[in-house]
C-alpha atoms as a PDB file:
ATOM      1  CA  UNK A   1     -60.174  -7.054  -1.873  1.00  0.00           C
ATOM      2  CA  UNK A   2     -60.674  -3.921  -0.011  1.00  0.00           C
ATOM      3  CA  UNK A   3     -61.530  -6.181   3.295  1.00  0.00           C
ATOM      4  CA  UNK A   4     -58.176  -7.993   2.811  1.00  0.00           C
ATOM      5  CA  UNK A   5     -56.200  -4.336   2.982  1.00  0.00           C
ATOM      6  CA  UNK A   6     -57.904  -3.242   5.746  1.00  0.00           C
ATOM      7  CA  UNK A   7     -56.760  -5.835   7.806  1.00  0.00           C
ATOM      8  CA  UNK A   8     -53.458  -5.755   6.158  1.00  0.00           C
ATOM      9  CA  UNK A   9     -53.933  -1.657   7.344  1.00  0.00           C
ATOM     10  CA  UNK A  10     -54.942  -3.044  10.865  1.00  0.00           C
ATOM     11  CA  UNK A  11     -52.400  -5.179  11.562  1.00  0.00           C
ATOM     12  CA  UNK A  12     -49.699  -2.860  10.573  1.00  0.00           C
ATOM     13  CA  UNK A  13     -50.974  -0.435  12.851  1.00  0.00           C
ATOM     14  CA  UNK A  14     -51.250  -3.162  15.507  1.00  0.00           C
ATOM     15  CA  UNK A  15     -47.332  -3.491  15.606  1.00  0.00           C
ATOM     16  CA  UNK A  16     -45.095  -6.294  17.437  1.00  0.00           C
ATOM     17  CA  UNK A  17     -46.725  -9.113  19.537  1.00  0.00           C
ATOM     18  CA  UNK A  18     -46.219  -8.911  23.098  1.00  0.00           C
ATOM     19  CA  UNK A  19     -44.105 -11.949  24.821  1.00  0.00           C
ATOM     20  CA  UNK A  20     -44.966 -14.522  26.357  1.00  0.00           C
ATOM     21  CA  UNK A  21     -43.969 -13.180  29.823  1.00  0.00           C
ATOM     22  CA  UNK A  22     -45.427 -13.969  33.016  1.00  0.00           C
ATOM     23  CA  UNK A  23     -44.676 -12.354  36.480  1.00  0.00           C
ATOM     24  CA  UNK A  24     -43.816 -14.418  39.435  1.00  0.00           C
ATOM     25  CA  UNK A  25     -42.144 -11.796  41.729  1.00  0.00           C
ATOM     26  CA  UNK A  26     -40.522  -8.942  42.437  1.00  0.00           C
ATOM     27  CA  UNK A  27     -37.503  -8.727  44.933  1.00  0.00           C
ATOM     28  CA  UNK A  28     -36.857  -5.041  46.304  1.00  0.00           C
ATOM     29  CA  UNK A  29     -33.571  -2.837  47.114  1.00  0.00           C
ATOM     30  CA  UNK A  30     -31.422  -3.692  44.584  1.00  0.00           C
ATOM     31  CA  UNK A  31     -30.808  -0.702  42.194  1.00  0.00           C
ATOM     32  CA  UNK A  32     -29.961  -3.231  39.443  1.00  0.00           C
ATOM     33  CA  UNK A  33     -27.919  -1.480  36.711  1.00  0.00           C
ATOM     34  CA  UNK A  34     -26.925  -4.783  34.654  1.00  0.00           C
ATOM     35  CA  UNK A  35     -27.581  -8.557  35.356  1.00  0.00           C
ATOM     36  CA  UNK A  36     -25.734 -12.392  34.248  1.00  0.00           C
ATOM     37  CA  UNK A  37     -26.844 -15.202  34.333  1.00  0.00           C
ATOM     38  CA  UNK A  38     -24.053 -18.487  35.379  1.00  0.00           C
ATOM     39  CA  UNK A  39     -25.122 -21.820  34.788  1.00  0.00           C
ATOM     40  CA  UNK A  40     -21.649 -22.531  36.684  1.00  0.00           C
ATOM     41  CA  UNK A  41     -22.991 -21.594  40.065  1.00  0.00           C
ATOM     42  CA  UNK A  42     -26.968 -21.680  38.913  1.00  0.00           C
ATOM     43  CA  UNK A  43     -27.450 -18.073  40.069  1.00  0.00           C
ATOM     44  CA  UNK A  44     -27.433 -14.539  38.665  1.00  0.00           C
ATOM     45  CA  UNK A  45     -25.271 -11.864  38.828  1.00  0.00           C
ATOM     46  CA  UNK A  46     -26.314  -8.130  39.889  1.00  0.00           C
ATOM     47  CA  UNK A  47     -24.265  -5.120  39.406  1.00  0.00           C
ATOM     48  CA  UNK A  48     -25.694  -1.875  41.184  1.00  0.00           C
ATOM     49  CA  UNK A  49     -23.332   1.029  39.653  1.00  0.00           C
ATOM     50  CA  UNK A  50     -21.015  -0.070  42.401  1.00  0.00           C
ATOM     51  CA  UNK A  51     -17.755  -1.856  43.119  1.00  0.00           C
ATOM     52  CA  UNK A  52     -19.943  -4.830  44.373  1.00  0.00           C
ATOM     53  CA  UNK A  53     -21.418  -7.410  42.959  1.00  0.00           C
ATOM     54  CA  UNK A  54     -24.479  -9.885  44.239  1.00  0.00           C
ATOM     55  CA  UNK A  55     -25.191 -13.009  43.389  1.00  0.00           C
ATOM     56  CA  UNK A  56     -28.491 -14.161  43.731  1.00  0.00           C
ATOM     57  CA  UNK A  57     -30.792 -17.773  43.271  1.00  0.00           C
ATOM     58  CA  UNK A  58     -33.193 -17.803  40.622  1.00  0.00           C
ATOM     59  CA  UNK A  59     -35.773 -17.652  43.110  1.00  0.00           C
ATOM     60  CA  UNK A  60     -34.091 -14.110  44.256  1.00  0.00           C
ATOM     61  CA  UNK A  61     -32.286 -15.004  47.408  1.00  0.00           C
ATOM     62  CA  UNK A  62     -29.038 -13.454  48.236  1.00  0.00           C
ATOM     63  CA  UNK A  63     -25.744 -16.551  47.778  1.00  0.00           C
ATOM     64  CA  UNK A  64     -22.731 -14.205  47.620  1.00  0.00           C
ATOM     65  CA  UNK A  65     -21.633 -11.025  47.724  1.00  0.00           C
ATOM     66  CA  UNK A  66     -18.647  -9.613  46.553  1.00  0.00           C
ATOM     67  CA  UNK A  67     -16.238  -6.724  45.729  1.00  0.00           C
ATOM     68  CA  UNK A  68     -14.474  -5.863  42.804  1.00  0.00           C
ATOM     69  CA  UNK A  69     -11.612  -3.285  42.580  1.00  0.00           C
ATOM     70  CA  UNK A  70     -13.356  -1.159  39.887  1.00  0.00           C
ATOM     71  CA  UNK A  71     -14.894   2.069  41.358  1.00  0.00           C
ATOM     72  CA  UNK A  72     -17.958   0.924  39.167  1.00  0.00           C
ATOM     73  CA  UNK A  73     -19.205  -1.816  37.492  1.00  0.00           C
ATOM     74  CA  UNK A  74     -21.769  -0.898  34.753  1.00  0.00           C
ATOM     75  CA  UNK A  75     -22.603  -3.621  32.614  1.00  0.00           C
ATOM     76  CA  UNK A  76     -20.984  -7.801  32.973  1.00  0.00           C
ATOM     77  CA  UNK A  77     -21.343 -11.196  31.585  1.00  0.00           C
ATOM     78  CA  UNK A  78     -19.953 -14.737  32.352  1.00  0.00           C
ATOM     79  CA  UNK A  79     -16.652 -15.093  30.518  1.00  0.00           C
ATOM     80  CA  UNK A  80     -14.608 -18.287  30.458  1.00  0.00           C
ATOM     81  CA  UNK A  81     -13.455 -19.208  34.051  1.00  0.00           C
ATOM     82  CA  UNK A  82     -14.943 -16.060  35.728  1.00  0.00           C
ATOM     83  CA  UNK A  83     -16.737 -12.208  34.759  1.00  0.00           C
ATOM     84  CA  UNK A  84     -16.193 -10.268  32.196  1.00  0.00           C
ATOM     85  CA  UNK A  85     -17.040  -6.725  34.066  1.00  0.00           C
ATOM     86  CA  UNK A  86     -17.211  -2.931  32.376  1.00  0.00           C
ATOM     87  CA  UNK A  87     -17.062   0.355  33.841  1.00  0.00           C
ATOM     88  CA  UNK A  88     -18.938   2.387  30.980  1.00  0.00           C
ATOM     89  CA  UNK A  89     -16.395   4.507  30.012  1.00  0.00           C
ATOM     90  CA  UNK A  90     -14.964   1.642  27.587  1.00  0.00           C
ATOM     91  CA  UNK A  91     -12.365   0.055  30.352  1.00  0.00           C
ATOM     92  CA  UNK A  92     -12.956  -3.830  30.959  1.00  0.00           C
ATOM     93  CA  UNK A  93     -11.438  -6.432  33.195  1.00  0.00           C
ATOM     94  CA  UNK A  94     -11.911 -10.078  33.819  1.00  0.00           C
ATOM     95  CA  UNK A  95     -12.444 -11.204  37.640  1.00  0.00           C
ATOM     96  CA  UNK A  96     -12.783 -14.848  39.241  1.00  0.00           C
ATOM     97  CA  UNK A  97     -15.996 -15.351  41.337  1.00  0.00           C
ATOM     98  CA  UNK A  98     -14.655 -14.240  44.192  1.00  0.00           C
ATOM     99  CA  UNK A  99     -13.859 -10.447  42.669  1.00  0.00           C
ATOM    100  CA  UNK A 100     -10.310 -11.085  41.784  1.00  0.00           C
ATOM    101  CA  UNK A 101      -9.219  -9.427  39.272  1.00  0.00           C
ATOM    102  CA  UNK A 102      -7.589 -11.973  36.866  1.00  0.00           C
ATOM    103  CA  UNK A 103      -6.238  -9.645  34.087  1.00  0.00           C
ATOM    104  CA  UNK A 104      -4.777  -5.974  33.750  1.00  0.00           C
ATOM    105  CA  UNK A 105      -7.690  -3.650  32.349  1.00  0.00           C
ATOM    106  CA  UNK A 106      -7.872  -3.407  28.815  1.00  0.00           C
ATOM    107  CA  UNK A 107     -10.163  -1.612  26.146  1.00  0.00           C
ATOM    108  CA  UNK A 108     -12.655  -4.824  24.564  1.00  0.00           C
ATOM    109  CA  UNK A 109     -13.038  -2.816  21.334  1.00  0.00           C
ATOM    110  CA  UNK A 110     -11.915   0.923  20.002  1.00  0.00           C
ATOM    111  CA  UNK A 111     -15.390   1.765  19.035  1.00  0.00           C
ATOM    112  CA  UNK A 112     -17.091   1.123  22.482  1.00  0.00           C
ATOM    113  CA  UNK A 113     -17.155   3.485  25.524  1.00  0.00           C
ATOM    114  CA  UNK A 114     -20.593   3.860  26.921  1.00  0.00           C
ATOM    115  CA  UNK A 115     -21.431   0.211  27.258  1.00  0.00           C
ATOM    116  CA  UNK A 116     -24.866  -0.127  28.796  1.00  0.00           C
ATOM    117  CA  UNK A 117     -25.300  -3.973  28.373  1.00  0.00           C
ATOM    118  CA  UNK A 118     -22.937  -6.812  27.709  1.00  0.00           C
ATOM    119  CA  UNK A 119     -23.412 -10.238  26.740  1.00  0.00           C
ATOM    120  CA  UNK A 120     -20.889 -13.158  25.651  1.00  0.00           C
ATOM    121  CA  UNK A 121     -22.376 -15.335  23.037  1.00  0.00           C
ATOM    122  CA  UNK A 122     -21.739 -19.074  22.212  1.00  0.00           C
ATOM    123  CA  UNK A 123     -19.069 -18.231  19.687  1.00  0.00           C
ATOM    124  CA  UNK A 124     -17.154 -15.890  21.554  1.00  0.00           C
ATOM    125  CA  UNK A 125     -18.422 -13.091  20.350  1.00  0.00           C
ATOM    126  CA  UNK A 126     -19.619 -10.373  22.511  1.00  0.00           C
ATOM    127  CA  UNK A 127     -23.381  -8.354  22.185  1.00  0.00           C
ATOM    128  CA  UNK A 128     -23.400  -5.243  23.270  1.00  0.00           C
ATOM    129  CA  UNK A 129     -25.793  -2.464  23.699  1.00  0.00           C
ATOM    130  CA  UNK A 130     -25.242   1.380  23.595  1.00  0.00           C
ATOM    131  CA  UNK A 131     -27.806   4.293  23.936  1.00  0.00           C
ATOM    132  CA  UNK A 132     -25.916   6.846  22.634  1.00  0.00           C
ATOM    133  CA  UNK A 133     -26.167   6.784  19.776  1.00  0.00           C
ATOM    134  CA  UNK A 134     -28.726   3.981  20.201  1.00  0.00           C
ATOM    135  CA  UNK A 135     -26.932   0.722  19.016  1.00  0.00           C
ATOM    136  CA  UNK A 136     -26.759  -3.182  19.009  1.00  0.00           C
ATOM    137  CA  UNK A 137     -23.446  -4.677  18.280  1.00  0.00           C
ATOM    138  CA  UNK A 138     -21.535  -7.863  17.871  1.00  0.00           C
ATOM    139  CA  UNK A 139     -18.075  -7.643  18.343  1.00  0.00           C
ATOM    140  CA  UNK A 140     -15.435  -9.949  18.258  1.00  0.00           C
ATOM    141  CA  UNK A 141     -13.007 -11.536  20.490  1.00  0.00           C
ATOM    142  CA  UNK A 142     -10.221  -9.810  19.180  1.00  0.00           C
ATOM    143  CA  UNK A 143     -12.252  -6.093  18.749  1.00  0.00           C
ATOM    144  CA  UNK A 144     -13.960  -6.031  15.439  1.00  0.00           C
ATOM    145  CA  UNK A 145     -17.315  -5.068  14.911  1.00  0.00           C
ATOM    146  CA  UNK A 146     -19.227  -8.200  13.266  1.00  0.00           C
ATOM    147  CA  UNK A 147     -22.218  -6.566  13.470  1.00  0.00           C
ATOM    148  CA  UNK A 148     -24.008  -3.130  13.981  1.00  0.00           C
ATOM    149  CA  UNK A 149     -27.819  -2.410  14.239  1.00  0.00           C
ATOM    150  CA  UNK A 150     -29.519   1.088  14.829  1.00  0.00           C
ATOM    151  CA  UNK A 151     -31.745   0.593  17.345  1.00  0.00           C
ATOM    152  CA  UNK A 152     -33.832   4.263  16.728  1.00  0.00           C
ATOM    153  CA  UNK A 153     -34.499   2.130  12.939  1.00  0.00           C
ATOM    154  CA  UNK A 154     -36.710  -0.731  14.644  1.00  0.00           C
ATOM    155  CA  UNK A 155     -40.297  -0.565  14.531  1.00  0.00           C
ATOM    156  CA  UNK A 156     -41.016   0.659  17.482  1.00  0.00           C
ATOM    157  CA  UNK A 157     -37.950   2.456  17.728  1.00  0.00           C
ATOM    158  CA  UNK A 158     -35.312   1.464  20.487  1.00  0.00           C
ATOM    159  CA  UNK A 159     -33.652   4.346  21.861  1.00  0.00           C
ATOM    160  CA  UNK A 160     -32.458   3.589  25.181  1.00  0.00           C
ATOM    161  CA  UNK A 161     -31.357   0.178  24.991  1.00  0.00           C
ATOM    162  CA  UNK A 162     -29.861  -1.097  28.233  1.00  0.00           C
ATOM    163  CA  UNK A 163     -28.921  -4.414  28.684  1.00  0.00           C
ATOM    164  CA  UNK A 164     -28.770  -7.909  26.545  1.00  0.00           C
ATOM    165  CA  UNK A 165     -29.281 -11.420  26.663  1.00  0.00           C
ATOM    166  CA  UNK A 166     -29.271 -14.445  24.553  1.00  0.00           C
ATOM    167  CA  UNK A 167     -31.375 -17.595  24.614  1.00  0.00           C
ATOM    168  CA  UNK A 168     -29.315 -20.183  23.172  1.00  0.00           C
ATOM    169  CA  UNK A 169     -32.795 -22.573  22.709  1.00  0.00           C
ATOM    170  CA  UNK A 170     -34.070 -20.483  20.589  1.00  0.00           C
ATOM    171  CA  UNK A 171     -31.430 -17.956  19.282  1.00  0.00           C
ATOM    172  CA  UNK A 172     -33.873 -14.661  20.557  1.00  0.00           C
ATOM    173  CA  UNK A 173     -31.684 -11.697  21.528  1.00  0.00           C
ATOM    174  CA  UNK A 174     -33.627  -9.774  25.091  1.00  0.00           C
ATOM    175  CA  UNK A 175     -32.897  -5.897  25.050  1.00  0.00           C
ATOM    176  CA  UNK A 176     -34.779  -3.986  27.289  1.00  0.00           C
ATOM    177  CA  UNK A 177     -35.535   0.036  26.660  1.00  0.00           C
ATOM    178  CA  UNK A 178     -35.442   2.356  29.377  1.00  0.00           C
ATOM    179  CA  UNK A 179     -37.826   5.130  30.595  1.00  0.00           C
ATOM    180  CA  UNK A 180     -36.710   7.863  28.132  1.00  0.00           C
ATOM    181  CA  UNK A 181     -37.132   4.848  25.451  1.00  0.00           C
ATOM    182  CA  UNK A 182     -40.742   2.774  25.468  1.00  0.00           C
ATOM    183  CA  UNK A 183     -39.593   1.077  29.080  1.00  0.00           C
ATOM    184  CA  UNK A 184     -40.177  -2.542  27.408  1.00  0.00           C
ATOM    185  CA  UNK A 185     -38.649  -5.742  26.529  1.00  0.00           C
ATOM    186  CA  UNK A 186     -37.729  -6.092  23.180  1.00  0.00           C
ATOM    187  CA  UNK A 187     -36.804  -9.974  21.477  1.00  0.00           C
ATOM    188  CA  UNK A 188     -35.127  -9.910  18.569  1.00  0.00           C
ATOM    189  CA  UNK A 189     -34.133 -12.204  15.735  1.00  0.00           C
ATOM    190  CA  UNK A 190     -30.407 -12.430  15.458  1.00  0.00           C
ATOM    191  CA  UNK A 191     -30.569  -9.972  12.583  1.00  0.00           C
ATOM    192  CA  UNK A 192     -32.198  -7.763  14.117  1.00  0.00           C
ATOM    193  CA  UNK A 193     -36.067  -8.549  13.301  1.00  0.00           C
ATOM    194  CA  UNK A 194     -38.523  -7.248  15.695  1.00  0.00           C
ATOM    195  CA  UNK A 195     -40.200 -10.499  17.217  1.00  0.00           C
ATOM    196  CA  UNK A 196     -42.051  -8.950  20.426  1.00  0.00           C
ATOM    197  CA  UNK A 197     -42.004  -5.563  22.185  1.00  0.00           C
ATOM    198  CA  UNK A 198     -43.693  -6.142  25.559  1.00  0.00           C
ATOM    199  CA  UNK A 199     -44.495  -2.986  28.131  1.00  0.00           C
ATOM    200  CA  UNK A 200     -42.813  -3.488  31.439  1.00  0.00           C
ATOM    201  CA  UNK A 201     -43.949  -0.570  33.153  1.00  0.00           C
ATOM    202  CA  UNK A 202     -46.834  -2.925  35.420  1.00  0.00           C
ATOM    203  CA  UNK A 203     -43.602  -4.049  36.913  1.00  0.00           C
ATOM    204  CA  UNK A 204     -41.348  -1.146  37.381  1.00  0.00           C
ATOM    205  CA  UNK A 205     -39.901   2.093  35.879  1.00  0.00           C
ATOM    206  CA  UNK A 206     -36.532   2.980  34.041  1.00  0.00           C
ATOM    207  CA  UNK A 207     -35.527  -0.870  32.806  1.00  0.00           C
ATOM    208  CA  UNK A 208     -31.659  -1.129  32.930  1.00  0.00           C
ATOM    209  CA  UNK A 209     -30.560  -5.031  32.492  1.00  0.00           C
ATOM    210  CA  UNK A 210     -31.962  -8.686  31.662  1.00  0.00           C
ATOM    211  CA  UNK A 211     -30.511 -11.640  31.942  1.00  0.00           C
ATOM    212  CA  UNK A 212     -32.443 -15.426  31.583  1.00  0.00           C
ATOM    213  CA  UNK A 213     -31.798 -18.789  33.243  1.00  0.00           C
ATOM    214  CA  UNK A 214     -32.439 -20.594  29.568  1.00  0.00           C
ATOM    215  CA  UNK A 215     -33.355 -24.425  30.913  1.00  0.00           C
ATOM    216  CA  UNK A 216     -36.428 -23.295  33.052  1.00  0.00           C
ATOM    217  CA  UNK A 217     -37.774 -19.843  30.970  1.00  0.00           C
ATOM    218  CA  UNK A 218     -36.862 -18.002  34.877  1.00  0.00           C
ATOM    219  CA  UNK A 219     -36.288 -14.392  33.156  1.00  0.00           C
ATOM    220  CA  UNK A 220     -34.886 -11.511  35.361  1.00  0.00           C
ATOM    221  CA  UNK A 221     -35.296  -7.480  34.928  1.00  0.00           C
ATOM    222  CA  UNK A 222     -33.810  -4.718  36.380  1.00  0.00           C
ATOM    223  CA  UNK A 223     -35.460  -1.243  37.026  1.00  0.00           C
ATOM    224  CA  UNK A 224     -33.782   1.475  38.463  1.00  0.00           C
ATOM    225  CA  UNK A 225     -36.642   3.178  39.387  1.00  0.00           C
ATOM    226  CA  UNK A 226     -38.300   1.858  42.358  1.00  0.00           C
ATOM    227  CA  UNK A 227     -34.937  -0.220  43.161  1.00  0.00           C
ATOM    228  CA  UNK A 228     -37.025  -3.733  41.376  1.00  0.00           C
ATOM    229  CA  UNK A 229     -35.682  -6.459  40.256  1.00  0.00           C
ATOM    230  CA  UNK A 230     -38.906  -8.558  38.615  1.00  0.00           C
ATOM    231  CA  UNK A 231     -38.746 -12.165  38.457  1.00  0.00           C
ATOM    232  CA  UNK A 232     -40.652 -13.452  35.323  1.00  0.00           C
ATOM    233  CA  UNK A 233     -41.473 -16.848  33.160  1.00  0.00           C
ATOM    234  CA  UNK A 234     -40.446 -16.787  29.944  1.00  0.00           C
ATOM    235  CA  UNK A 235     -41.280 -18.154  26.560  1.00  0.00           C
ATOM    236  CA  UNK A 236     -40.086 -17.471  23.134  1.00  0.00           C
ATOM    237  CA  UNK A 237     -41.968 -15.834  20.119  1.00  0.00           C
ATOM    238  CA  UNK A 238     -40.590 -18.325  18.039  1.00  0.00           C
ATOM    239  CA  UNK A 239     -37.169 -20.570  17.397  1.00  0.00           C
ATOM    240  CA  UNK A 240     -34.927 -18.512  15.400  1.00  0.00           C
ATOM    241  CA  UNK A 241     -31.451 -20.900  15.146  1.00  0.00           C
ATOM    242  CA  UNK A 242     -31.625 -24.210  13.194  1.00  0.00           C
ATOM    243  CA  UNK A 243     -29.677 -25.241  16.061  1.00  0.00           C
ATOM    244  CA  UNK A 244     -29.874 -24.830  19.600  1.00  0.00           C
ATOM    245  CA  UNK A 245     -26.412 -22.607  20.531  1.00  0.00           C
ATOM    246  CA  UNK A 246     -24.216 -24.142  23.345  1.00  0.00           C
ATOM    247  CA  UNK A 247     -25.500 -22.892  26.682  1.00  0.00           C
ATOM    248  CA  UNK A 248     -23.446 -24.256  29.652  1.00  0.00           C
ATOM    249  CA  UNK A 249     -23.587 -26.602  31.869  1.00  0.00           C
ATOM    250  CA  UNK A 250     -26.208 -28.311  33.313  1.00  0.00           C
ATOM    251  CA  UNK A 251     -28.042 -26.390  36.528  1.00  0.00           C
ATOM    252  CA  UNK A 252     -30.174 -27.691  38.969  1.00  0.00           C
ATOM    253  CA  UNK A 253     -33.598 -26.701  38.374  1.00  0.00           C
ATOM    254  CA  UNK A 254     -35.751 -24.423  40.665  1.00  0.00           C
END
């Protein structure tokens, strides 16, 4: 009996699992402050704290570049028929994929201003991550807050969450924590379970956004420090959703 609570002791102690990630590469001079994924034009999308906005191969080579009219973009995700693009200070805008804006600017939600990472989900819904205070949200297409998790309550706490992704295989939600947090990857269950907390700094320093090509596991992170953008396979800790959640179209595989 007292063997059985000492391992119970040891793996308490032990904490989360680490993912099942695996580095491939690691493309320099971006300054990557929030990243998309579009199965629409199989590529990603990089915001650097800029107007501008790259979009690169999963493989990391440069297809497009273009400019937006917002003096900076902090944190986007694919929306409908084009970006949905943030500035940080709570103002949003939708763009085609050429830059153009195709709305006025408009507020997504009263209770959001510094908005670190966005994500649109299968159901419309948006994810969100703040780190001040230290937050995961779900909020819905017209505004309301469907969901709100502290992150500085997780075990190990999240306190600098940055950006947000979704795997629609299996359900996972991908924060990752910056330097003045634990500078990892955190998956989550979509309620918020601790799954895997995996140390990036091997890779780079101060991780800002993540984003994941879902039908080949190709899984990219930001870093502001060091201006890194790693390139990593990708496998989940486990299937979360009875049902795979819609994820696109098709993409060619690479």
């Amino acid at each position: 009996m007292r063997a059985l609570s000492a391992l119970a002791c040891a793996l308490a102690l032990a904490g989360p699992a680490l993912a099942d990630l695996r580095h491939r590469t690691t493309v320099q001079a971006f300054r990557v402050v929030s990243l998309a994924y579009d199965a629409q034009v199989c590529g990603f999308w990089v915001a650097e704290e800029g107007p501008d906005l790259t979009l690169l191969s999963p493989g990391g080579e440069v297809i497009l570049r273009v400019e937006t009219d917002m003096p900076q973009v902090r944190s986007l995700t694919v929306d409908g028929g084009g970006l949905l693009i943030a500035d940080g200070w709570g103002g949003f805008r939708h763009i085609d994929r050429q830059g153009r804006p195709l709305d006025a600017p408009f507020r997504l939600s009263d209770t959001l201003r510094d908005t670190e990472g966005l994500h649109r989900d299968a159901d419309g819904s948006f994810l969100v991550v703040e780190d001040d205070p230290s937050r995961l949200l779900r909020i819905g297409p017209e505004g309301e807050v469907l969901m709100g998790l502290n992150g500085d309550t997780f075990t190990p706490p999240m306190t600098e969450p940055q950006g947000v992704e979704r795997d629609p295989y299996s359900g996972n939600i991908l924060v990752v924590d910056d330097n003045e947090g634990t500078n990892s990857l955190f998956e989550l269950a979509p309620d918020g379970r601790v799954l895997s907390v995996t140390p990036l700094s091997a890779w780079g320093h101060d991780a800002e956004a993540v984003a994941l090509q879902p039908e080949t596991g190709t899984l990219f992170i930001g870093f502001d420090g060091g201006r890194a953008l790693a390139i990593f396979d990708w496998s989940p800790s486990e299937i979360t959703v009875d049902e795979p959640l819609e994820r696109g179209p098709d993409c060619a595989m690479m």
